[in-house]
C-alpha atoms as a PDB file:
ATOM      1  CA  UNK A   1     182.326  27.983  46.160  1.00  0.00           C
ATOM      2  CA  UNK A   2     181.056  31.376  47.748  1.00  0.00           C
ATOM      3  CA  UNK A   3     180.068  31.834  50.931  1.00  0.00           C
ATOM      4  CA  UNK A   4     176.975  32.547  52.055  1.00  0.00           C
ATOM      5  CA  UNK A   5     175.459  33.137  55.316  1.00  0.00           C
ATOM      6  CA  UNK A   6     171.983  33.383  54.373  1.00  0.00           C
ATOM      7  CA  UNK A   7     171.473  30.521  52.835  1.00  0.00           C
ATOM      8  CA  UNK A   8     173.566  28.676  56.407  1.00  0.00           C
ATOM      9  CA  UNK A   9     172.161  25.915  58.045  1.00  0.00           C
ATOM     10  CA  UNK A  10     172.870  24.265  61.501  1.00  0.00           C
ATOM     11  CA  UNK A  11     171.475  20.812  61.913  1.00  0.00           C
ATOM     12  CA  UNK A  12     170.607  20.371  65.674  1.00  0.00           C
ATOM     13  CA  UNK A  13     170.717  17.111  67.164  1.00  0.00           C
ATOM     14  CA  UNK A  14     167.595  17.153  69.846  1.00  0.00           C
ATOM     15  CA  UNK A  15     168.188  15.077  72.844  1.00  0.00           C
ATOM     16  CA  UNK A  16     166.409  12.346  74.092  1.00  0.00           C
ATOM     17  CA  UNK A  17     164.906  12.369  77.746  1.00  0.00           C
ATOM     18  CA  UNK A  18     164.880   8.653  78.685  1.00  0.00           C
ATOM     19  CA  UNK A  19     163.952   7.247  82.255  1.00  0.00           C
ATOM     20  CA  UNK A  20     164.719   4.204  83.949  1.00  0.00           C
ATOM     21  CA  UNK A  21     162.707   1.594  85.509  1.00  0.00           C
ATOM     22  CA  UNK A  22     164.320   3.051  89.073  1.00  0.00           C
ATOM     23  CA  UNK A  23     163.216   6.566  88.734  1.00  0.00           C
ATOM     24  CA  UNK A  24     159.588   5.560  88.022  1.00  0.00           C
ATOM     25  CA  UNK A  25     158.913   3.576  91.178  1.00  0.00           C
ATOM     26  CA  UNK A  26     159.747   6.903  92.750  1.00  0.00           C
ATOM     27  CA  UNK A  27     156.323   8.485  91.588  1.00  0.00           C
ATOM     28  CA  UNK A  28     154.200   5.291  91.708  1.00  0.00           C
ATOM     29  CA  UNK A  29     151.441   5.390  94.017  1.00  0.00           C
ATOM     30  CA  UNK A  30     152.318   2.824  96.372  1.00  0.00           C
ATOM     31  CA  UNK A  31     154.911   5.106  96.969  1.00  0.00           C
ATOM     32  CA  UNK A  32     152.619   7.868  97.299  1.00  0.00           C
ATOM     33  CA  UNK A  33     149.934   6.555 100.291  1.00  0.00           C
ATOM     34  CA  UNK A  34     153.644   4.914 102.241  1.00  0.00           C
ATOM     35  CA  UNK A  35     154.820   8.320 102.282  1.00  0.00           C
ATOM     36  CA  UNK A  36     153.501  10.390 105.580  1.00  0.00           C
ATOM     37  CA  UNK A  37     154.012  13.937 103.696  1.00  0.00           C
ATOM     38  CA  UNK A  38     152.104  13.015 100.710  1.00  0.00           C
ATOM     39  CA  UNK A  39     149.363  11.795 103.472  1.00  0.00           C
ATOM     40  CA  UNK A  40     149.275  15.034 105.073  1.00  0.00           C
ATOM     41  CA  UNK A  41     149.296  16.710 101.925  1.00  0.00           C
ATOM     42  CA  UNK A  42     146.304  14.917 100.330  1.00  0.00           C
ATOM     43  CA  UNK A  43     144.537  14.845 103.670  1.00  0.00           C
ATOM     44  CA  UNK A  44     144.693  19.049 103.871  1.00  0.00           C
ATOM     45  CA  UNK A  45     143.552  19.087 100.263  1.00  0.00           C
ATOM     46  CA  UNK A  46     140.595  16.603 100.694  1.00  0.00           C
ATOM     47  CA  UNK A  47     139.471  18.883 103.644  1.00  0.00           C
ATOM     48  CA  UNK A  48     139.843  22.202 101.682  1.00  0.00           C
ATOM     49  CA  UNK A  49     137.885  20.407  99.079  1.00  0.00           C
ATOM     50  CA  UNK A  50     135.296  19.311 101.389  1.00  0.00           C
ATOM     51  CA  UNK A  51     134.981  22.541 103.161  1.00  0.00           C
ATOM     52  CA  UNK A  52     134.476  24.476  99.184  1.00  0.00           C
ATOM     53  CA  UNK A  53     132.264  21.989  98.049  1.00  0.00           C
ATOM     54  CA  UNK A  54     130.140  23.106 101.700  1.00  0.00           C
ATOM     55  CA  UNK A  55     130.230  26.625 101.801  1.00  0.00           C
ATOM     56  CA  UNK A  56     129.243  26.350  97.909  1.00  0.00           C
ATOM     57  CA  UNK A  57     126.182  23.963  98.831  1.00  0.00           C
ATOM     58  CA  UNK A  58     125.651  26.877 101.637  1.00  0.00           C
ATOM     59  CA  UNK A  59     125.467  29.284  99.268  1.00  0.00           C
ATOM     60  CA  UNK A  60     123.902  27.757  96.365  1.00  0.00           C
ATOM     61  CA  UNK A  61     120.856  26.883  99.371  1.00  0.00           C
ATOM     62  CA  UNK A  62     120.355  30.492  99.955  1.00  0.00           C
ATOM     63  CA  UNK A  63     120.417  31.493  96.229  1.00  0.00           C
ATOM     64  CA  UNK A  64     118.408  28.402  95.392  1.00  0.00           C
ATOM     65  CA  UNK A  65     115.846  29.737  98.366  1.00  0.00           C
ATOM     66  CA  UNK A  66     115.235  33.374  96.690  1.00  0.00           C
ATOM     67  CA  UNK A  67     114.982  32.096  93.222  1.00  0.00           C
ATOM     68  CA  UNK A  68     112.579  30.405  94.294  1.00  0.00           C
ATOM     69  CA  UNK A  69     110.717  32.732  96.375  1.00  0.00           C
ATOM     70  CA  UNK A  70     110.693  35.190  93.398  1.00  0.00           C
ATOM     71  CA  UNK A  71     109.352  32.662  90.905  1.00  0.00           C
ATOM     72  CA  UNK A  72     106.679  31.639  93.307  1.00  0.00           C
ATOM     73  CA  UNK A  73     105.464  35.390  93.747  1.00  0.00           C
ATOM     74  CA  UNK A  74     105.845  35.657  89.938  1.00  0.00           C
ATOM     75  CA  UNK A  75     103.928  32.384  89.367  1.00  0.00           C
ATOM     76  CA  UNK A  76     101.429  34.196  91.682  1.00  0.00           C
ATOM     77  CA  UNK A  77     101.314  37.480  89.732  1.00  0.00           C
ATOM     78  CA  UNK A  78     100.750  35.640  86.723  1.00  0.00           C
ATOM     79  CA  UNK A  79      97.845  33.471  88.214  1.00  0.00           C
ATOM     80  CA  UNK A  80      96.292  36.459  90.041  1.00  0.00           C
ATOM     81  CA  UNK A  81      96.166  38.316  86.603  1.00  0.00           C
ATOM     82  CA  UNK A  82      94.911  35.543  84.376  1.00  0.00           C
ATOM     83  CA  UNK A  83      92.380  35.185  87.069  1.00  0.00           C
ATOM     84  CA  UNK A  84      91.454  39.102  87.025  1.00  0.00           C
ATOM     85  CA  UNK A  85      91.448  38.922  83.096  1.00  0.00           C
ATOM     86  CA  UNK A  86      89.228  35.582  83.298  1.00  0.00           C
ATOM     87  CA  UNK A  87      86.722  37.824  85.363  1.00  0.00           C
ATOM     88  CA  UNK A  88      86.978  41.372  83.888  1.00  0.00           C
ATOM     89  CA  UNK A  89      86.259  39.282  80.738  1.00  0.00           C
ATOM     90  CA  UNK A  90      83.094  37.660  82.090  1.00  0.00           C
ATOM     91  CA  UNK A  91      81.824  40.782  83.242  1.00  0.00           C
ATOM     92  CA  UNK A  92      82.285  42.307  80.153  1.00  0.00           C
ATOM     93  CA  UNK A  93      80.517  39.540  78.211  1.00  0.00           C
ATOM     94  CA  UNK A  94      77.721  40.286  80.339  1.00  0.00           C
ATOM     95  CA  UNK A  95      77.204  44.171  80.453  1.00  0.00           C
ATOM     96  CA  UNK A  96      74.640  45.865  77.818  1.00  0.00           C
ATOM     97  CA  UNK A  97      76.345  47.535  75.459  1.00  0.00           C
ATOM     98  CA  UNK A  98      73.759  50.270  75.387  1.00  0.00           C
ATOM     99  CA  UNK A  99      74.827  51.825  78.465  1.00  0.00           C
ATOM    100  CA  UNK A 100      74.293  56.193  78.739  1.00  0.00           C
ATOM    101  CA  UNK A 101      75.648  58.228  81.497  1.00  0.00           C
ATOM    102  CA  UNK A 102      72.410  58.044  83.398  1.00  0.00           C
ATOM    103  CA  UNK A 103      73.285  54.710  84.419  1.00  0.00           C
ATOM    104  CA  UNK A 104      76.754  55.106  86.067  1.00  0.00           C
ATOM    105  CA  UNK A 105      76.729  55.110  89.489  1.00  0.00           C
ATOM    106  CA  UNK A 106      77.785  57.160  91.745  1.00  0.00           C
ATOM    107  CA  UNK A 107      80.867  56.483  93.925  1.00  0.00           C
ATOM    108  CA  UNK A 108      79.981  56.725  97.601  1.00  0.00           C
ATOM    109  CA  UNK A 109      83.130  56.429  99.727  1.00  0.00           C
ATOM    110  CA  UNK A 110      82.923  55.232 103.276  1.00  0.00           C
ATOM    111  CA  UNK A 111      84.212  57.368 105.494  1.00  0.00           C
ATOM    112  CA  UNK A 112      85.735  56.706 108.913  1.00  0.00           C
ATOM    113  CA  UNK A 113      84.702  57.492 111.740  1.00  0.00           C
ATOM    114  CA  UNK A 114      87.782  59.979 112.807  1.00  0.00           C
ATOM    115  CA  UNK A 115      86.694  61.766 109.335  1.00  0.00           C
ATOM    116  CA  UNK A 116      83.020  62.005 110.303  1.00  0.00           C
ATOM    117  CA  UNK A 117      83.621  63.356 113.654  1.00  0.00           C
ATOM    118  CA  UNK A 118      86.501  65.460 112.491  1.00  0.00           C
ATOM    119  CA  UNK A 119      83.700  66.994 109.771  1.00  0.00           C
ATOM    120  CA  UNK A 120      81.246  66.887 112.657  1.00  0.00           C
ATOM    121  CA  UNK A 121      83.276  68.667 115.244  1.00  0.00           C
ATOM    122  CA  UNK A 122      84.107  71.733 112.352  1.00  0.00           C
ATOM    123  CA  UNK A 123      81.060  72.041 111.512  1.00  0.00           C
ATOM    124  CA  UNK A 124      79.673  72.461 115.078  1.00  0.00           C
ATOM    125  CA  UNK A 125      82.715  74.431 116.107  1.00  0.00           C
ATOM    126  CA  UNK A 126      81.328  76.789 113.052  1.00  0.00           C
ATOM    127  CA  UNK A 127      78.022  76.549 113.427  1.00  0.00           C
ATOM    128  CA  UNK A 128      78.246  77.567 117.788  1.00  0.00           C
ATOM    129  CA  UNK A 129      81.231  79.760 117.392  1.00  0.00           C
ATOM    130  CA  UNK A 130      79.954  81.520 114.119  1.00  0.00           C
ATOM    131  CA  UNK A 131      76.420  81.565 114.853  1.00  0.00           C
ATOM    132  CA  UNK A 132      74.564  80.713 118.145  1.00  0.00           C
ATOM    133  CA  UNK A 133      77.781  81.968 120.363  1.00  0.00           C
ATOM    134  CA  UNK A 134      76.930  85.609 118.771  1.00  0.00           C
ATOM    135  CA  UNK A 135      73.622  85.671 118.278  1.00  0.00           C
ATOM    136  CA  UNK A 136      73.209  84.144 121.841  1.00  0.00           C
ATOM    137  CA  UNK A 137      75.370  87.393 123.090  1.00  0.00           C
ATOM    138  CA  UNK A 138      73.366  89.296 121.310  1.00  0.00           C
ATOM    139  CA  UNK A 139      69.824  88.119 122.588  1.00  0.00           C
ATOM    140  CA  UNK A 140      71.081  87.600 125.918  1.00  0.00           C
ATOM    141  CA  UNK A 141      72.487  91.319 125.871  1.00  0.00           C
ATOM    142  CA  UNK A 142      69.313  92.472 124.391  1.00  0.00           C
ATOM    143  CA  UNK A 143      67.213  90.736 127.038  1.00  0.00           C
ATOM    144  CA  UNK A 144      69.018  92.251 129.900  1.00  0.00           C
ATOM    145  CA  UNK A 145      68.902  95.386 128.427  1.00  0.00           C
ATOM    146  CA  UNK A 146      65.302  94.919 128.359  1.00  0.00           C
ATOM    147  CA  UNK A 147      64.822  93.606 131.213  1.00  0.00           C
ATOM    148  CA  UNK A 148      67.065  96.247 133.249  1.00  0.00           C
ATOM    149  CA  UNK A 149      64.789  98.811 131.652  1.00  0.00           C
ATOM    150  CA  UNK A 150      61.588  97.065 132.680  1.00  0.00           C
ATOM    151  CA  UNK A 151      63.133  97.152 136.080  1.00  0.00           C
ATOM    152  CA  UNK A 152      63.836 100.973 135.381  1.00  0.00           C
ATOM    153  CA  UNK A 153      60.534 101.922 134.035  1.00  0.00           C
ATOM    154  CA  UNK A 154      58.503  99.785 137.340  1.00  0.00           C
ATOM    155  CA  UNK A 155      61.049 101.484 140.080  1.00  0.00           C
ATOM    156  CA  UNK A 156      60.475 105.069 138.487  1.00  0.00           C
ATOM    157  CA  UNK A 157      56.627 104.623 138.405  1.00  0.00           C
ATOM    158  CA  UNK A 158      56.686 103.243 142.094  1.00  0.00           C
ATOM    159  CA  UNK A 159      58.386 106.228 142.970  1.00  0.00           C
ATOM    160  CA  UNK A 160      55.879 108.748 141.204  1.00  0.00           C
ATOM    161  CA  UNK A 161      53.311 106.825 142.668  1.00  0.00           C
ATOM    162  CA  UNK A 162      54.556 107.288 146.136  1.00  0.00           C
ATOM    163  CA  UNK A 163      55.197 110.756 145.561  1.00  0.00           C
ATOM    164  CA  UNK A 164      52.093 111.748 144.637  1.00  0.00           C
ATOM    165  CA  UNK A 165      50.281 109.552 147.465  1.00  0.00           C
ATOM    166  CA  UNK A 166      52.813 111.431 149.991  1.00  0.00           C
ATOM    167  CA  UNK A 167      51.587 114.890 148.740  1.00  0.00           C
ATOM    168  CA  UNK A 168      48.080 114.044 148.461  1.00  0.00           C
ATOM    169  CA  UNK A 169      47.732 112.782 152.508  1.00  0.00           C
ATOM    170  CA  UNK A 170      50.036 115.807 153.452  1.00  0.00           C
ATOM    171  CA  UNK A 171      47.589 117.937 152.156  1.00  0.00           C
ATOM    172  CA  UNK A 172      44.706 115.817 153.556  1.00  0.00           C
ATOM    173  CA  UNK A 173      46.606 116.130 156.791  1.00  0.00           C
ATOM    174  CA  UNK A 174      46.725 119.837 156.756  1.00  0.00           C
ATOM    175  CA  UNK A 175      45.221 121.429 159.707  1.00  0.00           C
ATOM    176  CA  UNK A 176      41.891 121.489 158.848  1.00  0.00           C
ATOM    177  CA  UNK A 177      41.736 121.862 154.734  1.00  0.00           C
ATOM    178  CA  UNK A 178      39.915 118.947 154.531  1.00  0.00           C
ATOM    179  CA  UNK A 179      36.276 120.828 156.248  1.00  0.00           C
ATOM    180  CA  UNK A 180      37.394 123.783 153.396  1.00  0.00           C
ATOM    181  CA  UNK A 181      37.601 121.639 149.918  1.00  0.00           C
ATOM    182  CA  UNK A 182      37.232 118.120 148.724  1.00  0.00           C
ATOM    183  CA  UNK A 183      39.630 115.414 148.854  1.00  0.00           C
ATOM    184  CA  UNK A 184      38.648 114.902 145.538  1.00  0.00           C
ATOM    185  CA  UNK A 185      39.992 118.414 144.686  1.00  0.00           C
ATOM    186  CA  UNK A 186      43.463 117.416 146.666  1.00  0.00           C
ATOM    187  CA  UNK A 187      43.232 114.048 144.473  1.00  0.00           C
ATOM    188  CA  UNK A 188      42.893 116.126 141.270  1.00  0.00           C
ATOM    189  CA  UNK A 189      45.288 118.754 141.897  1.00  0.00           C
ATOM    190  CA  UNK A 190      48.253 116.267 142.587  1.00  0.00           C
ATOM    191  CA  UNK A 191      49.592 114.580 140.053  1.00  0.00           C
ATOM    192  CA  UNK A 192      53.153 113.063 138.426  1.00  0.00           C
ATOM    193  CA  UNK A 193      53.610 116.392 136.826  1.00  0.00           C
ATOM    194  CA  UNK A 194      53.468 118.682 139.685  1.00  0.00           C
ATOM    195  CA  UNK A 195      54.080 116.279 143.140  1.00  0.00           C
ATOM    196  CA  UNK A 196      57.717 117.336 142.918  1.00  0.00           C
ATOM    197  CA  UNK A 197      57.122 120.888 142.807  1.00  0.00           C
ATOM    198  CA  UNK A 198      57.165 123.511 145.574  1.00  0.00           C
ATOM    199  CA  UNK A 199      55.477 126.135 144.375  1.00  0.00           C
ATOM    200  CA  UNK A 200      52.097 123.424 143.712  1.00  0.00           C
ATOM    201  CA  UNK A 201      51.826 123.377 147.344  1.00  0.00           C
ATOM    202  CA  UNK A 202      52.374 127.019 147.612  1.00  0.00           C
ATOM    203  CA  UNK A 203      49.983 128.289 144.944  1.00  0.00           C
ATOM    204  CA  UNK A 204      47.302 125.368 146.274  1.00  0.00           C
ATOM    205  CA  UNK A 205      47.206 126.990 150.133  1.00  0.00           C
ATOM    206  CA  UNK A 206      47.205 130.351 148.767  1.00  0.00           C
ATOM    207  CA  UNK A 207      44.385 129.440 146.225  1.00  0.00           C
ATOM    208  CA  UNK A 208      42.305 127.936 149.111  1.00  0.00           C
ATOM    209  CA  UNK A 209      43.306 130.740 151.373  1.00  0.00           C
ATOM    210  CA  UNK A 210      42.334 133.320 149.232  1.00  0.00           C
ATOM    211  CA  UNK A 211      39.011 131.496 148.249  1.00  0.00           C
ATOM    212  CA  UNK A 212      37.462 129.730 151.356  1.00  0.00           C
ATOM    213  CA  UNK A 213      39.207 132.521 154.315  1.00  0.00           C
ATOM    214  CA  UNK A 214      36.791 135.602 153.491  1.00  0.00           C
ATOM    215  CA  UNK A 215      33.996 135.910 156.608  1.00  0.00           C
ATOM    216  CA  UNK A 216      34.295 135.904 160.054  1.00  0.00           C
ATOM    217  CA  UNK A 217      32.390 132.496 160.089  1.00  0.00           C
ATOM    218  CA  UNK A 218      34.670 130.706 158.337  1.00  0.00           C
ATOM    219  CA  UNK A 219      38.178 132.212 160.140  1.00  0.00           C
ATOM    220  CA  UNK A 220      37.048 130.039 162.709  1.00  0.00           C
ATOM    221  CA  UNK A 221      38.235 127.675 160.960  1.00  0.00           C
ATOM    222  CA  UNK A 222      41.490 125.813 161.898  1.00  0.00           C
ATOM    223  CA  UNK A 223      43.178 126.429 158.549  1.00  0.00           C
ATOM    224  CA  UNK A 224      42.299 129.825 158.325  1.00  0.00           C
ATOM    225  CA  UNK A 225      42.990 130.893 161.945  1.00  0.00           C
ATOM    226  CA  UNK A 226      46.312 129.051 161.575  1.00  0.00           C
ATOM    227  CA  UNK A 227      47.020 131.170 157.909  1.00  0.00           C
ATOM    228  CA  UNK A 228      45.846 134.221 159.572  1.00  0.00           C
ATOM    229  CA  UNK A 229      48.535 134.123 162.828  1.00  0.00           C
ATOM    230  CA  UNK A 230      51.356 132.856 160.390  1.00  0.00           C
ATOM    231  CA  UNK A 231      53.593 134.988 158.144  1.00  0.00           C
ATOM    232  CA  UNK A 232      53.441 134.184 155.308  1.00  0.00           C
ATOM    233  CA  UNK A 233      56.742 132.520 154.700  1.00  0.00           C
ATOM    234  CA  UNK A 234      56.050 130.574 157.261  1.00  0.00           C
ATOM    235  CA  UNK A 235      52.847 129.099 155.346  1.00  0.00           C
ATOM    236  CA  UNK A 236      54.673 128.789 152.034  1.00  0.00           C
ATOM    237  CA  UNK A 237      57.788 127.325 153.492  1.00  0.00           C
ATOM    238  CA  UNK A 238      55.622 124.356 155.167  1.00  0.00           C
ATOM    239  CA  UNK A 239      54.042 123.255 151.973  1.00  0.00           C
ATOM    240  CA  UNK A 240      57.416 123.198 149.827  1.00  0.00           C
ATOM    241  CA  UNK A 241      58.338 121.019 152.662  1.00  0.00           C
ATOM    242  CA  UNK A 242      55.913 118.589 151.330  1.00  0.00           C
ATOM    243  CA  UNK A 243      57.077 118.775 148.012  1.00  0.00           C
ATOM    244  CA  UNK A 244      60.645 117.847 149.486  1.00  0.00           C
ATOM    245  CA  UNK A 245      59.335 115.197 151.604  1.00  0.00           C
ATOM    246  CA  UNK A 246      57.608 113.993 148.577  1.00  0.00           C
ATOM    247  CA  UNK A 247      60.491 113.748 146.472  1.00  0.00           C
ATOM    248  CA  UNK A 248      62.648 111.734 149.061  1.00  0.00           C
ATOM    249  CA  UNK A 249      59.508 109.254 149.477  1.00  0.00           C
ATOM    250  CA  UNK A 250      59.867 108.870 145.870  1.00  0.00           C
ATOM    251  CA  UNK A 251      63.310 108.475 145.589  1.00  0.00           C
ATOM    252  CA  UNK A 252      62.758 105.769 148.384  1.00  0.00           C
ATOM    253  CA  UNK A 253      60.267 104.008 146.872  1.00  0.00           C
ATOM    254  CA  UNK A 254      62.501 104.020 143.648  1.00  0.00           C
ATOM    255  CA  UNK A 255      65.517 102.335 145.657  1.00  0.00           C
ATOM    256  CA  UNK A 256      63.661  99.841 147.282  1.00  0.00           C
ATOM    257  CA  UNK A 257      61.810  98.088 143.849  1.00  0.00           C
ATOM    258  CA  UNK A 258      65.892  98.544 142.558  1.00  0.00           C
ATOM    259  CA  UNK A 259      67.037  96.489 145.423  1.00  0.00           C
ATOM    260  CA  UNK A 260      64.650  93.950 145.263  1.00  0.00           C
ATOM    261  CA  UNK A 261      65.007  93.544 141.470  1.00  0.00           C
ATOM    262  CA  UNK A 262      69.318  93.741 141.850  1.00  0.00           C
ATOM    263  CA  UNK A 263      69.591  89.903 142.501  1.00  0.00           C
ATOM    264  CA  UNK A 264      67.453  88.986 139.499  1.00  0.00           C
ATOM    265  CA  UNK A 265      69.644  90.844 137.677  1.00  0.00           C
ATOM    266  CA  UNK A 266      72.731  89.694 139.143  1.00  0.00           C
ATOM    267  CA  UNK A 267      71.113  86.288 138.596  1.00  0.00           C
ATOM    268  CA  UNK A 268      70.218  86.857 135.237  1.00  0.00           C
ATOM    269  CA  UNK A 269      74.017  88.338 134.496  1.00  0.00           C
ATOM    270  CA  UNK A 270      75.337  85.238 135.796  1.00  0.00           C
ATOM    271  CA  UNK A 271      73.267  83.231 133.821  1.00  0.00           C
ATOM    272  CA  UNK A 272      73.929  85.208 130.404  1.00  0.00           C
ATOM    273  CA  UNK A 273      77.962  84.694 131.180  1.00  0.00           C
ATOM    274  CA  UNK A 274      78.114  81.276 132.382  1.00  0.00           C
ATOM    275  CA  UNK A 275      76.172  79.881 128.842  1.00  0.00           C
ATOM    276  CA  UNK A 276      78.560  82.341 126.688  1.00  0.00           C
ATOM    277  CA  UNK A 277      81.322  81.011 128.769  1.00  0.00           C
ATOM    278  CA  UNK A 278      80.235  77.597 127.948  1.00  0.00           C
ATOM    279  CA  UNK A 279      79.655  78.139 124.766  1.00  0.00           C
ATOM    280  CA  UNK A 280      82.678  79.058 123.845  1.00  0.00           C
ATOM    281  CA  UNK A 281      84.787  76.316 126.026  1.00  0.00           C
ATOM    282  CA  UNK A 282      82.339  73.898 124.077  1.00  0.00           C
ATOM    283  CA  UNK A 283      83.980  76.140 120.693  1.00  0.00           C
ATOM    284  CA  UNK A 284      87.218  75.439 121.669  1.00  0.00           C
ATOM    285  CA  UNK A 285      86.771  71.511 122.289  1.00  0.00           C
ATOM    286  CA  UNK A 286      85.218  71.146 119.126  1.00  0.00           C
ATOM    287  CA  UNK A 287      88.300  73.040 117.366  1.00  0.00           C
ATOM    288  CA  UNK A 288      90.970  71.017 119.740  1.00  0.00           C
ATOM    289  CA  UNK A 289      89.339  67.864 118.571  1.00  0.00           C
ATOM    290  CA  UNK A 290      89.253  69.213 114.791  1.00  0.00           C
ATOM    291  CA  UNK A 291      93.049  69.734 114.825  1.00  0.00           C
ATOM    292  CA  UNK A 292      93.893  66.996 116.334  1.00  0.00           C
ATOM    293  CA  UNK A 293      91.911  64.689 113.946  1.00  0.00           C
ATOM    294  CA  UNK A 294      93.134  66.610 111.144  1.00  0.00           C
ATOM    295  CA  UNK A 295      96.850  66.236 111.886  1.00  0.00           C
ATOM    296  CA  UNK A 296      96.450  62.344 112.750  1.00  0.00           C
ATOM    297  CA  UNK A 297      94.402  62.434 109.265  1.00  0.00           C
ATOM    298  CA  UNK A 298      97.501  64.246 107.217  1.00  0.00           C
ATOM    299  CA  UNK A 299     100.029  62.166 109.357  1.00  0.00           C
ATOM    300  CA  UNK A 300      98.262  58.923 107.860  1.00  0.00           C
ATOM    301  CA  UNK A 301      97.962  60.328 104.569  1.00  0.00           C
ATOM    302  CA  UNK A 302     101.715  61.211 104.557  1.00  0.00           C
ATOM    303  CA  UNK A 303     102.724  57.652 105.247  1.00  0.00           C
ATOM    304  CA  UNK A 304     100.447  56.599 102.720  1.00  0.00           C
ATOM    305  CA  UNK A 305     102.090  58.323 100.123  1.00  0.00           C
ATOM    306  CA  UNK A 306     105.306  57.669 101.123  1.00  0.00           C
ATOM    307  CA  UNK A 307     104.914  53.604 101.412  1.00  0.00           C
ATOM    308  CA  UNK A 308     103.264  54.693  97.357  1.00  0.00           C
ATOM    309  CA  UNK A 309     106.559  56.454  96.462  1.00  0.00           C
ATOM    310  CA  UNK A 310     108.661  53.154  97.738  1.00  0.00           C
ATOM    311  CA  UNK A 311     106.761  50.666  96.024  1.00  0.00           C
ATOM    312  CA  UNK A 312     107.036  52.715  92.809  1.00  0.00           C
ATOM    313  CA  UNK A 313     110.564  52.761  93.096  1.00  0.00           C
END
């Protein structure tokens, strides 16, 4: 017979795990509750138990809680849109299907009142500082302009007029040359053209001199007698003094209409300022307001869209 160790087999005998009646009173339970360590034991793992069993009733609570939460806002969705379809559909069932664009209606958005009074204070801000704030200046300016040249004009008249009255009784005064000529010659002579002049006077003695001083008769005459005993530079030199005392009665006449009229004018200046002045502080109000509307209005608008961007996300 050949050996072969493929084709060897080892029978193995198992063995047989047996216990007695001893040994199993060992693990019995009466054993089990009599023995203080197994007590402990079971007591920590009833405890552990209880305490898992509570923090998963804890949890399961809270869980429970937003589950429920979200299916009542989803029941809620689902109500509020069944309800908008119920009505969108009613309407529908009862609009005219031959509608044209004539009858659309306009949208007409409410405003608020910050927009209102922001559009209100621009435009007024526009309006005074654009158009009344100038053309106010400009009317103002143009009235005292006018009105300083009114002044003008009246103080420069009341000056020729005083001029020419001043020459007119100096000549009247004139020893005597009123029994030679007319006042109505004197009157006629005088005039704004000439009342400043010198040589008027000059030429007007000499004329009368030369025309009324001829006979004997008439050099009896004040005038003439006076003419006759005078050099002649002493004659002409007396009437240009009239013209000079003419011209400073003028000139006087002249300052005092100016100096009456100065506080209307000064009044009339401070007038013109103050309403420019207010004007414009009214202006700038009306802008401070705009601005500050206008950034409280993009402030708003920029929460707006950012509370739009979160519930998108």
């Amino acid at each position: 017979m050949v050996y072969n160790q493929r084709n060897h087999y080892i029978t193995r005998t198992p063995k047989a795990t047996t216990r007695s009646l001893c040994e199993c009173k060992l693990y019995s339970p009466a054993n089990y509750d009599s023995d203080p360590q197994m007590k402990e034991v079971m007591e920590n793992f009833i405890k552990q138990t209880q305490q898992r069993f509570h923090e998963y009733d804890e949890r399961m609570k809270t869980t429970r809680q937003k589950c429920k939460d979200k299916c009542d806002k989803e029941i809620q969705n689902i109500i509020l849109k069944d309800k908008l379809e119920k009505q969108m559909a009613e309407q529908l069932t009862t609009l005219d299907p031959n509608i044209t664009t004539e009858d659309i209606p306009t949208c007409v958005c409410e405003k608020s009142i910050a927009d209102k009074v922001e559009k209100g204070c621009l435009k007024c801000g526009g309006i005074l500082g654009g158009g009344i704030a100038p053309g106010w200046g400009l009317v103002s300016g143009l009235g005292y302009v006018g009105w300083t040249n009114y002044v003008t004009q009246t103080a420069l008249q009341k000056g020729i007029e005083a001029g020419v009255k001043y020459g007119i009784q100096e000549l009247k005064d004139f020893p005597s040359l009123y029994r030679l000529i007319k006042v109505s010659q004197i009157q006629s002579f005088i005039n704004p053209a000439n009342y400043f002049k010198k040589m008027t006077y000059v030429n007007f003695i000499k004329q009368v001199e030369i025309t009324n001083c001829v006979d004997k008769a008439v050099k009896e005459n004040a005038f003439c007698y006076s003419s006759f005993i005078l050099r002649e530079s002493e004659l002409s030199d007396r009437a240009a003094g009239i013209a000079n005392n003419a011209v400073v009665t003028a000139e006087l006449a002249e300052r005092e209409v100016l100096d009456a009229a100065t506080p209307g004018l000064t009044t009339y200046s401070n007038a013109i300022t103050a309403s420019v002045v207010a004007i414009l502080v009214i202006v700038l109000v009306m802008i401070i307001i705009y601005l500050i509307l206008r950034y409280r209005r993009k402030k708003k608008m920029k929460k707006k869209l950012q509370y739009i961007k979160l519930l998108e996300e």
